[in-house]
Protein backbone atom coordinates (compact mmCIF):
# COMPACT_ATOMS: atom_id res chain seq x y z
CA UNK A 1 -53.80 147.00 -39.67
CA UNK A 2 -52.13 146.38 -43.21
CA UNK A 3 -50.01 143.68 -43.35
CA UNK A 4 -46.89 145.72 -43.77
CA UNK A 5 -47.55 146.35 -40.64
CA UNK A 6 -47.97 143.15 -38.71
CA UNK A 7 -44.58 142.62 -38.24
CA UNK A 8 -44.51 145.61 -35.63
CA UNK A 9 -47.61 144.55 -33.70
CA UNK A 10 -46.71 140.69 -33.11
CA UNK A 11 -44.44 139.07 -30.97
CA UNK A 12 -41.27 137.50 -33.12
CA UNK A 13 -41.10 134.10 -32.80
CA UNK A 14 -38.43 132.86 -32.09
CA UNK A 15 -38.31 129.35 -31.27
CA UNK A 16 -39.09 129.40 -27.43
CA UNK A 17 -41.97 131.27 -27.73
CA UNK A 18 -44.88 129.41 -29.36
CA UNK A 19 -47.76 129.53 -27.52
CA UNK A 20 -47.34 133.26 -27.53
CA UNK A 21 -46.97 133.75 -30.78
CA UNK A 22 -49.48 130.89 -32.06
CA UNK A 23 -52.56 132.68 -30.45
CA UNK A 24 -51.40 136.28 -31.63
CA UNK A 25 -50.85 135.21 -35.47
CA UNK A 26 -53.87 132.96 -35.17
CA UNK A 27 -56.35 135.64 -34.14
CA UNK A 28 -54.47 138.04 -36.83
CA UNK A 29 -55.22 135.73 -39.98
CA UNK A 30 -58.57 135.14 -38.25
CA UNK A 31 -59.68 138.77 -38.62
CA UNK A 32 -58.72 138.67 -41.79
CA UNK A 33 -60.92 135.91 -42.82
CA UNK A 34 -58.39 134.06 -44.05
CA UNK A 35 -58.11 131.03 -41.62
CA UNK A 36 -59.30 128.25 -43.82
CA UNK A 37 -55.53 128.54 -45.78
CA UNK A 38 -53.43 127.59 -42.39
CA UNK A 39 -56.40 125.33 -41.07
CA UNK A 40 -56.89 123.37 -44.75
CA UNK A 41 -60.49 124.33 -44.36
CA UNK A 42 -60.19 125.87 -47.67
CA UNK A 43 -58.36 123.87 -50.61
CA UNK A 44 -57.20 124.76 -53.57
CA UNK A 45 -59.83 125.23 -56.23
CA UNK A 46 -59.84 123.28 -59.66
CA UNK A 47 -60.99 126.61 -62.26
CA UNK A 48 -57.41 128.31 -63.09
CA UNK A 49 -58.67 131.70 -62.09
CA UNK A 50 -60.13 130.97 -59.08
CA UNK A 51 -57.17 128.83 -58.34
CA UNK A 52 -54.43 132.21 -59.31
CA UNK A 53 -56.57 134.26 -56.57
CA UNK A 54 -56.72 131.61 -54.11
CA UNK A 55 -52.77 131.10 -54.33
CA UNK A 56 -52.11 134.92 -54.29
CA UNK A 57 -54.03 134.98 -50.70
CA UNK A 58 -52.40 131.69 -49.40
CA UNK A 59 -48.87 133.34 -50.58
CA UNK A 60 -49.79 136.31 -48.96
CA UNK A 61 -50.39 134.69 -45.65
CA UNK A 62 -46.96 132.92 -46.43
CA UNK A 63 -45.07 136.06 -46.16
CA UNK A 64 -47.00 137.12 -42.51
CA UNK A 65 -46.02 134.15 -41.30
CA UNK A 66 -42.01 134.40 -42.72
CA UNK A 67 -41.89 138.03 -41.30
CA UNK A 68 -42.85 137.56 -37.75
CA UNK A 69 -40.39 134.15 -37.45
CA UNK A 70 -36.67 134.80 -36.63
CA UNK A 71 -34.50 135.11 -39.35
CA UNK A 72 -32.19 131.87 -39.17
CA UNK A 73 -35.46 129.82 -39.32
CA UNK A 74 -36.48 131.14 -42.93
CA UNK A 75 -34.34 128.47 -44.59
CA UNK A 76 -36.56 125.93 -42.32
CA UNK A 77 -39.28 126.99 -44.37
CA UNK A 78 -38.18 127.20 -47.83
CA UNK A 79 -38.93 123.63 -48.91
CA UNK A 80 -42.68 124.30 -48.50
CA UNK A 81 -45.15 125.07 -50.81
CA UNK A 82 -48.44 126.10 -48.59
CA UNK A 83 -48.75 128.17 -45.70
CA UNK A 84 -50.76 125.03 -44.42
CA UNK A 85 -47.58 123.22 -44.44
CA UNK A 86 -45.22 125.50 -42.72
CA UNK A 87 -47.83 125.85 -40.12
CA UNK A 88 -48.06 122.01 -39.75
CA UNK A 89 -44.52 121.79 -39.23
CA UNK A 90 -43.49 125.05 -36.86
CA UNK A 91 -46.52 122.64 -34.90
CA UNK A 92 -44.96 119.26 -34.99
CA UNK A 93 -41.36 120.88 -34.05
CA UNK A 94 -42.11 123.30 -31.43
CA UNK A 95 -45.52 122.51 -29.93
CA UNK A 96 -44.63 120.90 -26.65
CA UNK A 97 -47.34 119.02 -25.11
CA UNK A 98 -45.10 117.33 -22.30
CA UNK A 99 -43.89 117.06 -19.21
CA UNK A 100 -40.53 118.73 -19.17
CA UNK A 101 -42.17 122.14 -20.44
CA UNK A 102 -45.06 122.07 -17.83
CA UNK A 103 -42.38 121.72 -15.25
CA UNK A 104 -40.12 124.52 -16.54
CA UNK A 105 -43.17 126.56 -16.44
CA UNK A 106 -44.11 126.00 -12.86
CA UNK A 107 -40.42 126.74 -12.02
CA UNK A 108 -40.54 129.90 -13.89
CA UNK A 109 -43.85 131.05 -12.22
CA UNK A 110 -42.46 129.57 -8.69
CA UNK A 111 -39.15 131.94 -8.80
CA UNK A 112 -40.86 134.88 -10.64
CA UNK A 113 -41.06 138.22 -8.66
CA UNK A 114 -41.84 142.10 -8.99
CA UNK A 115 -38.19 143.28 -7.54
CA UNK A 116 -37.98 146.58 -9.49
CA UNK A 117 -40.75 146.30 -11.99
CA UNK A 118 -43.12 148.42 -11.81
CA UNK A 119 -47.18 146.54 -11.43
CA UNK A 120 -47.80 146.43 -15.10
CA UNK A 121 -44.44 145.51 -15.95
CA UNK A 122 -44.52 142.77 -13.34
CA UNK A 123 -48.37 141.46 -14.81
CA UNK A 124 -47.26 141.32 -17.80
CA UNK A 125 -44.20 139.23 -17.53
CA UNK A 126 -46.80 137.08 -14.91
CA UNK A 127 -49.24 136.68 -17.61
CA UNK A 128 -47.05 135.76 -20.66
CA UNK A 129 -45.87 132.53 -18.27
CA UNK A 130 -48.89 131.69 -16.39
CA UNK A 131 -50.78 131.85 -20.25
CA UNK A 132 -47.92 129.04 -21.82
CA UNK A 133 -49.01 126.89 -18.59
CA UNK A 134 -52.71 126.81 -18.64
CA UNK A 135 -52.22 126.43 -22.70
CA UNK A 136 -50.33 123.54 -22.19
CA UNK A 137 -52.44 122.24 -19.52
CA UNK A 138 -56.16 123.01 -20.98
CA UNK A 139 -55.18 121.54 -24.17
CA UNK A 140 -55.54 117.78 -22.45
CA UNK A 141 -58.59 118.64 -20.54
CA UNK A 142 -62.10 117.38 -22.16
CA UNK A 143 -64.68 120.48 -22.61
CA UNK A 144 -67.06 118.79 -19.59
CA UNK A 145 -64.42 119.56 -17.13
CA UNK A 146 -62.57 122.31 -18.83
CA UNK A 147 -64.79 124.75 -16.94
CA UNK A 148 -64.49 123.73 -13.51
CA UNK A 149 -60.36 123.91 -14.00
CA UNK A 150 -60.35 127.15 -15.43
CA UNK A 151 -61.65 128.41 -12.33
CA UNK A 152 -59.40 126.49 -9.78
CA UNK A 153 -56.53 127.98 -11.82
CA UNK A 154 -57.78 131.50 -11.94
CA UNK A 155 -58.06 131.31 -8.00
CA UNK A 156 -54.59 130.45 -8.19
CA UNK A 157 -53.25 132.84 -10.75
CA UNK A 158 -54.33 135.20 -8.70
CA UNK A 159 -53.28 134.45 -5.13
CA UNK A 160 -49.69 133.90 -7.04
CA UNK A 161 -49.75 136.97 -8.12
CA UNK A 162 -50.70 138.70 -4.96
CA UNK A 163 -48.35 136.57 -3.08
CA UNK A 164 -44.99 137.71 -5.09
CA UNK A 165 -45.35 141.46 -4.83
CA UNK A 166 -42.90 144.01 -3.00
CA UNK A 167 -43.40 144.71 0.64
CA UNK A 168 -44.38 148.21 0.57
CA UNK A 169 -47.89 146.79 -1.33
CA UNK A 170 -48.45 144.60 1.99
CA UNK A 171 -50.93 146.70 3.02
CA UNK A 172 -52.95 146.88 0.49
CA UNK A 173 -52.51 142.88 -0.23
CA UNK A 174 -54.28 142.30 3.01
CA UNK A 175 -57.16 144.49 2.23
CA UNK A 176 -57.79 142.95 -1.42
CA UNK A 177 -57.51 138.77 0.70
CA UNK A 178 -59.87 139.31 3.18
CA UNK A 179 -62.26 140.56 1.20
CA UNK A 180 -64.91 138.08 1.40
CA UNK A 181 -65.00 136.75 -1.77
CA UNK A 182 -61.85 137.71 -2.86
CA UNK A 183 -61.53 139.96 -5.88
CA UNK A 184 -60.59 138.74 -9.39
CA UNK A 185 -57.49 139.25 -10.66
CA UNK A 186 -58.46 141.95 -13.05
CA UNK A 187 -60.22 144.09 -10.03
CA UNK A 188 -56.82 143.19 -7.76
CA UNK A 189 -54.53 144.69 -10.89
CA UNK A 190 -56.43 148.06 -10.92
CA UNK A 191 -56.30 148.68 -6.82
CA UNK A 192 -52.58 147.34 -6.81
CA UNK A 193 -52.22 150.16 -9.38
CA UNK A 194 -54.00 152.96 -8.22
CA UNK A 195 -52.12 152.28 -4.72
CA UNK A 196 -48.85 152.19 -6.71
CA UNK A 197 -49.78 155.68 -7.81
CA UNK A 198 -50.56 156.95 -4.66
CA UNK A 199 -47.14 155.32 -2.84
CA UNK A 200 -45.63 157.60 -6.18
CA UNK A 201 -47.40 160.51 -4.89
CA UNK A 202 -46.67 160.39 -1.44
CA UNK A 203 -43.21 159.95 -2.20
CA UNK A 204 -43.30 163.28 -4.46
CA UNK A 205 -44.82 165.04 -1.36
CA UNK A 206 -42.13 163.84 1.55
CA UNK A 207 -39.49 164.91 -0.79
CA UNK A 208 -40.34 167.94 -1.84
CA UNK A 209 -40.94 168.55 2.36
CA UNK A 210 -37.66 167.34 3.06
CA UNK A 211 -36.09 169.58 1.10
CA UNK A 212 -36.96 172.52 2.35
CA UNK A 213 -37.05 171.12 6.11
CA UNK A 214 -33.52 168.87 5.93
CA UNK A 215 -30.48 170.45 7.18
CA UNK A 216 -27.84 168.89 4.49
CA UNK A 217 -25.14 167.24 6.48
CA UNK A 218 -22.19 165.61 5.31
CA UNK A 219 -21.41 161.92 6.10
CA UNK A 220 -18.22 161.46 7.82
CA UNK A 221 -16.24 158.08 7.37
CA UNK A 222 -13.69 157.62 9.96
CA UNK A 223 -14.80 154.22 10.79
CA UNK A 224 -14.29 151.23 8.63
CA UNK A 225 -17.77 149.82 7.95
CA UNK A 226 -19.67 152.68 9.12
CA UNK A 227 -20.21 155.05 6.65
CA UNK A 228 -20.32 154.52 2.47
CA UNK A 229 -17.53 156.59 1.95
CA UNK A 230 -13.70 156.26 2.50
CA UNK A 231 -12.04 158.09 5.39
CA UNK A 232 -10.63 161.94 4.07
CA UNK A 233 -7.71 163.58 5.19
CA UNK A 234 -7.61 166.43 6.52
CA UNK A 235 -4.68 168.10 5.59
CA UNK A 236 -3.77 167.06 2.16
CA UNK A 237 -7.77 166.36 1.25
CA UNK A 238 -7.25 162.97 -0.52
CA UNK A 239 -9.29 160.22 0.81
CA UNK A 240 -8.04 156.50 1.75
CA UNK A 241 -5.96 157.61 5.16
CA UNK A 242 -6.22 159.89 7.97
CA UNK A 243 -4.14 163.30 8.90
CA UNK A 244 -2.23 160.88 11.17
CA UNK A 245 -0.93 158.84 8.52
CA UNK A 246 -0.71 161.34 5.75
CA UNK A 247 2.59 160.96 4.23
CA UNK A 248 2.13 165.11 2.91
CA UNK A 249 2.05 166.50 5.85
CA UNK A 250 0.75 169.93 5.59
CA UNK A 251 1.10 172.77 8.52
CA UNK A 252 -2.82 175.02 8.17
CA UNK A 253 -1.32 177.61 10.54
CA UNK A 254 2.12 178.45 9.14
CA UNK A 255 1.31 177.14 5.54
CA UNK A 256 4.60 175.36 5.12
CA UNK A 257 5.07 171.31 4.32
CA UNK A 258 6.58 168.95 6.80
CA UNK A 259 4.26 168.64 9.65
CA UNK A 260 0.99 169.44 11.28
CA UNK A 261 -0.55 171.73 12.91
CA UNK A 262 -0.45 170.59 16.45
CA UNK A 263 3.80 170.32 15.63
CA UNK A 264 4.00 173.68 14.22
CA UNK A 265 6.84 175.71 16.40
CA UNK A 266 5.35 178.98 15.15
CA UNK A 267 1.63 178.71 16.77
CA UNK A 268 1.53 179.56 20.36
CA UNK A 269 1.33 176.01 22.06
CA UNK A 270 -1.33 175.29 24.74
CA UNK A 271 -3.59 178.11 24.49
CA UNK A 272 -5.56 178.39 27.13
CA UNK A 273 -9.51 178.49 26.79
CA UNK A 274 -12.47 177.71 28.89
CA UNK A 275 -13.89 174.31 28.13
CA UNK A 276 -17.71 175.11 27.62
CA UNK A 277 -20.25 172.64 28.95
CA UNK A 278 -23.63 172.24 26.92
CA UNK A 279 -26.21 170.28 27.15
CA UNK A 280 -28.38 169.76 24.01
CA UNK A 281 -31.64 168.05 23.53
CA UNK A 282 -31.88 168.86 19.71
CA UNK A 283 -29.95 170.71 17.46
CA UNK A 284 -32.03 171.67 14.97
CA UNK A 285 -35.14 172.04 17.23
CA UNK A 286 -37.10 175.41 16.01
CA UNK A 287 -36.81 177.86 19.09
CA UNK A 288 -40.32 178.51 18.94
CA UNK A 289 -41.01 175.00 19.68
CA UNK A 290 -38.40 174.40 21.49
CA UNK A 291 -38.65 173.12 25.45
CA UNK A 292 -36.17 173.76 27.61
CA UNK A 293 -33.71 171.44 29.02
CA UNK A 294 -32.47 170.54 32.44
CA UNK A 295 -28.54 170.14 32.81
CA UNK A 296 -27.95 167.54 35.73
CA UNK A 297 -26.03 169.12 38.53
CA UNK A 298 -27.43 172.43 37.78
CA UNK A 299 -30.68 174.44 39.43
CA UNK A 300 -31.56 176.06 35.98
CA UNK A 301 -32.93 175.28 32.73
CA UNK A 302 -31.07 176.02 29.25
CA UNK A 303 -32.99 176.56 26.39
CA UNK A 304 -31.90 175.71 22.87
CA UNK A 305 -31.19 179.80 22.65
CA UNK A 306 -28.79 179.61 25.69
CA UNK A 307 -27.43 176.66 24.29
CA UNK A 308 -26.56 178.63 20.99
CA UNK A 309 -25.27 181.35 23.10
CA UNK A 310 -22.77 179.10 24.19
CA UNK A 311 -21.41 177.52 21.51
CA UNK A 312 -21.19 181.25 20.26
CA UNK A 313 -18.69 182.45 23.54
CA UNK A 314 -17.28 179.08 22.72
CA UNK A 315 -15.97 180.33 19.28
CA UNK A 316 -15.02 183.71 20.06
CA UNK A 317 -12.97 182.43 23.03
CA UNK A 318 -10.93 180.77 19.73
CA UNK A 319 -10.46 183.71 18.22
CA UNK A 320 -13.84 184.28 16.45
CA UNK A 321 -14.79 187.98 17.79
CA UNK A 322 -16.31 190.03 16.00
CA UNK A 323 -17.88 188.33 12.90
CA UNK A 324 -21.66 189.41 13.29
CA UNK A 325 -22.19 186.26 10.69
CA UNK A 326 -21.59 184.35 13.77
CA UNK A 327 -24.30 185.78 15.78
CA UNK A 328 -27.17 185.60 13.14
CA UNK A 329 -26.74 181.82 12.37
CA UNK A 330 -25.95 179.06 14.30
CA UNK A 331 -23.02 176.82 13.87
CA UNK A 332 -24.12 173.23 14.85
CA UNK A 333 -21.26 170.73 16.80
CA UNK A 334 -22.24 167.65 13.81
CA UNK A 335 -20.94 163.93 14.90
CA UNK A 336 -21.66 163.46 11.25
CA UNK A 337 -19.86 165.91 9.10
CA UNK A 338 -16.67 165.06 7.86
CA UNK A 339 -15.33 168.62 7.43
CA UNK A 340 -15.95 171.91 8.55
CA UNK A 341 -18.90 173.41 6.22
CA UNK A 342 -21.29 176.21 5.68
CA UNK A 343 -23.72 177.81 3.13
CA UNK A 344 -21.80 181.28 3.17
CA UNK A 345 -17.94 182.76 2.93
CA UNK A 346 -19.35 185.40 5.18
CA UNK A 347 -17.62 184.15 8.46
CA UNK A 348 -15.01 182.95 6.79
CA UNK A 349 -11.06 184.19 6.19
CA UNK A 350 -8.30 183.31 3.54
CA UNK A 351 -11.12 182.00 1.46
CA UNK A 352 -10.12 180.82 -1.80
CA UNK A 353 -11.64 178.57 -4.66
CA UNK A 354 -12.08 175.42 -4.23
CA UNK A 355 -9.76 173.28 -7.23
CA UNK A 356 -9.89 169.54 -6.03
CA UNK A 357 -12.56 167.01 -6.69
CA UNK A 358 -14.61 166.25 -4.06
CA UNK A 359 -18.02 166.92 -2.81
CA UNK A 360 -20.42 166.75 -0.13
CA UNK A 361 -22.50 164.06 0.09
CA UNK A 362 -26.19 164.78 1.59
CA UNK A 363 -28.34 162.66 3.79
CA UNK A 364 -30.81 162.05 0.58
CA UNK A 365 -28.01 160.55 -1.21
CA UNK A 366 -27.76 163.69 -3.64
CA UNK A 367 -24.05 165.32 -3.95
CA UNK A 368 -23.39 169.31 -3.34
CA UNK A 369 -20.57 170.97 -4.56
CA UNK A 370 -17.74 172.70 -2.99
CA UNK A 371 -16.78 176.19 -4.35
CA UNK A 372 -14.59 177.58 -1.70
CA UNK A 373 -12.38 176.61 1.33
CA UNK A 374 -11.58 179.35 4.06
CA UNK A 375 -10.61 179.57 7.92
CA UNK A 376 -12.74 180.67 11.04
CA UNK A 377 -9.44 182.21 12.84
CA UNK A 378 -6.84 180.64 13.33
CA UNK A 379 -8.10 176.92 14.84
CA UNK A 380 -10.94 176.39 12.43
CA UNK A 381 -9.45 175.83 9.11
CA UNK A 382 -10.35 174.10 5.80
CA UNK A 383 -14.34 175.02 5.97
CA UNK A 384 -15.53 174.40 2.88
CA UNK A 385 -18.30 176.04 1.74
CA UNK A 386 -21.57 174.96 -0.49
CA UNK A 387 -23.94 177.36 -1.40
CA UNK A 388 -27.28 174.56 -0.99
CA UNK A 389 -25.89 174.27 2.91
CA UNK A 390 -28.87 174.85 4.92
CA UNK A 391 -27.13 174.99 8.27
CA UNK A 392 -23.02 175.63 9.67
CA UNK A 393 -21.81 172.88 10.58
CA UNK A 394 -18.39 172.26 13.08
CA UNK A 395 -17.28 168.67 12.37
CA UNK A 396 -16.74 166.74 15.48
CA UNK A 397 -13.79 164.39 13.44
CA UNK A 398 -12.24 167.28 12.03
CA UNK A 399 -11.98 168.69 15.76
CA UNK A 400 -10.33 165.55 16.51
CA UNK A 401 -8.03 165.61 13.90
CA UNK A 402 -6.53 168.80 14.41
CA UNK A 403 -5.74 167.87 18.15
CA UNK A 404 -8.96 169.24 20.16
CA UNK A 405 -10.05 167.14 23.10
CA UNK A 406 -14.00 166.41 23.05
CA UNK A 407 -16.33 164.34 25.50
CA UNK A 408 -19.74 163.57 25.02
CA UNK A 409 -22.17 162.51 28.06
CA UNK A 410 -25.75 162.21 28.29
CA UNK A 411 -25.88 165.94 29.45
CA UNK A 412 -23.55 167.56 26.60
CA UNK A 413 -20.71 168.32 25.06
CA UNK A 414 -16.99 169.33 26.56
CA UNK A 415 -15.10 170.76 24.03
């Protein structure tokens, strides 16, 4: 490494850092062979030649030492003639054999923790303070018992370590401390990260199941505190208030302004329509796995099939005959969904492109947009409609909205 080039490779000091930076331009002039200018090992010779090539390498190890400093402390320097003597003085200012820095340190290595660094991030911010302590500490200690301490402390470096990692490492904490004897710190560092990149892996693997196993739903937010997002309207679409307070009141039946749909004098008022009683174990139970289910009060079993069937009749008693759509995939009665939604137009009437700004948020926390609205019939309106949908979806708060009476009992659904 050329000198040029030192400035990249070395930590800057900049007043706070010392110890660091001590040991890493220490070992650089070292290698160079050039120690004996910043120790005073080497003095300036007396014959005028040898003396010219013995101050171009001290100058030389002058200008190392001003590049890797900070700046503002140049001018600190400038009243010095040998690199000896600026390194005498950046020693008597900012070495700090005392009491005050040991206890910063222990309060820096006390409160220290992984939170989102990754395991060699988290190391290597562990090991820049834990090496300032035992510096500061092992520079008191006389060589007969210097031994015996480095050992107590490398115990303890590495139980504090161990001790301040993220919970999802637990397990693999409690296999590496009761090992009898306990690994070193350097064999603890590579299990901690090949089990980091095997938590990464198996991550990789339950998402990329999930996604082609999740039905997307939409989070509905009706209930301060409940969900993330804010409650939606349902007739003018803008979020912060409910249909019942919207001030731009919007009619989905007759298309005019001024009021709702359950106060619209054009649509025929108390339809009549058998209420449907189902009784669900899963929704989104594969039939070919499926069991069936007993509905209390009643000498047969439903399967998930029949239950489909039902919510089927249940539709076209609204006015949803004859869309085959209907038939081939299931619409799902979703607690969760804020709006109406499927994957496809197909079902759909009076579709139309989508213009505002929202979107549908997913259960993975990803966002899917909306490219068209449309109506099943006349009493199922505003379904949007996101290609990435992986299932139809009849939103029970959107039911409730628009004036449809719904009970829920450990048997089912009345609709």
């Amino acid at each position: 490494m050329s000198g040029e080039n030192f400035i990249n490779s070395i930590v800057r000091f900049n007043g706070k850092n010392y110890a660091s930076w001590e040991f890493q331009f220490r070992m650089y002039v070292k290698g160079k062979e050039l120690w004996g200018h910043v120790d005073g090992s080497s003095t300036a010779p007396t014959d005028p030649k040898e003396l010219s090539s013995w101050e171009g390498k001290d100058a030389k190890i002058a200008s190392w030492l001003l590049s890797s400093v900070e700046p503002h402390m140049v001018n600190n320097l400038r009243g010095f003639t040998t690199v000896k003597q600026m390194w005498d003085y950046l020693w008597r200012i900012y070495y700090q054999d005392n009491s005050a820095r040991k206890f910063q340190l222990e309060l820096d290595i006390g409160n220290y923790r992984q939170g989102n660094l990754s395991i060699e991030q988290f190391y290597s911010g562990f090991l820049n303070l834990w090496s300032d302590y035992t510096w500061l500490v092992h520079s008191t200690v006389p060589k007969e018992a210097l031994a015996a301490l480095q050992a107590v402390h490398s115990e303890s470096q590495r139980d504090q370590f161990l001790m301040k990692l993220r919970p999802e490492f637990e397990s693999a904490r409690a296999g590496l401390i009761n090992r009898t004897p306990v690994p070193s710190l350097d064999v603890c560092l590579g299990e901690l990260l090949r089990e980091e990149q095997r938590l990464a892996s198996q991550l990789g693997i339950a998402q990329d199941a999930g996604g082609t196993e999740m039905v997307n739903v939409a989070y509905a937010a009706h209930d301060k505190g409940r969900y993330k997002s804010p409650p939606q309207c349902y007739s003018c679409k803008e979020v912060g208030h409910i249909a019942k307070h919207c001030r731009k009141k919007f009619c989905n039946y007759c298309k005019k302004e001024g009021h709702i749909i359950k106060d619209c004098r054009v649509r025929p008022q108390n339809r009549s329509a058998p209420a449907f009683h189902t009784a669900v174990q899963s929704s989104f139970v594969p039939a070919s796995s499926a069991q069936p289910t007993t509905v209390p009060g009643s000498s047969s079993n439903i399967t998930p099939e029949q239950v489909q069937q039902m919510i089927v009749s249940a539709l076209s008693a609204l006015g949803l005959q004859g869309k085959k759509y209907l038939l081939s995939s299931p619409w799902l009665i979703d607690s969760a969904a804020s709006n109406h939604m499927t994957g496809s137009p197909a079902a759909l009437q009076d579709v139309r492109k989508y213009d505002g700004e929202q979107h549908i948020q997913i259960a993975d926390g990803n966002t899917l947009p909306i490219t068209a609205v449309g109506n099943l019939g006349s009493s199922f309106t505003n379904v949007f409609v996101s290609p990435a949908l992986s299932a139809n979806l009849i939103s029970v708060g959107q039911l409730v909205e628009e004036n449809f009476s719904l009970h829920f009992d450990r048997s089912g659904c009345r609709v």
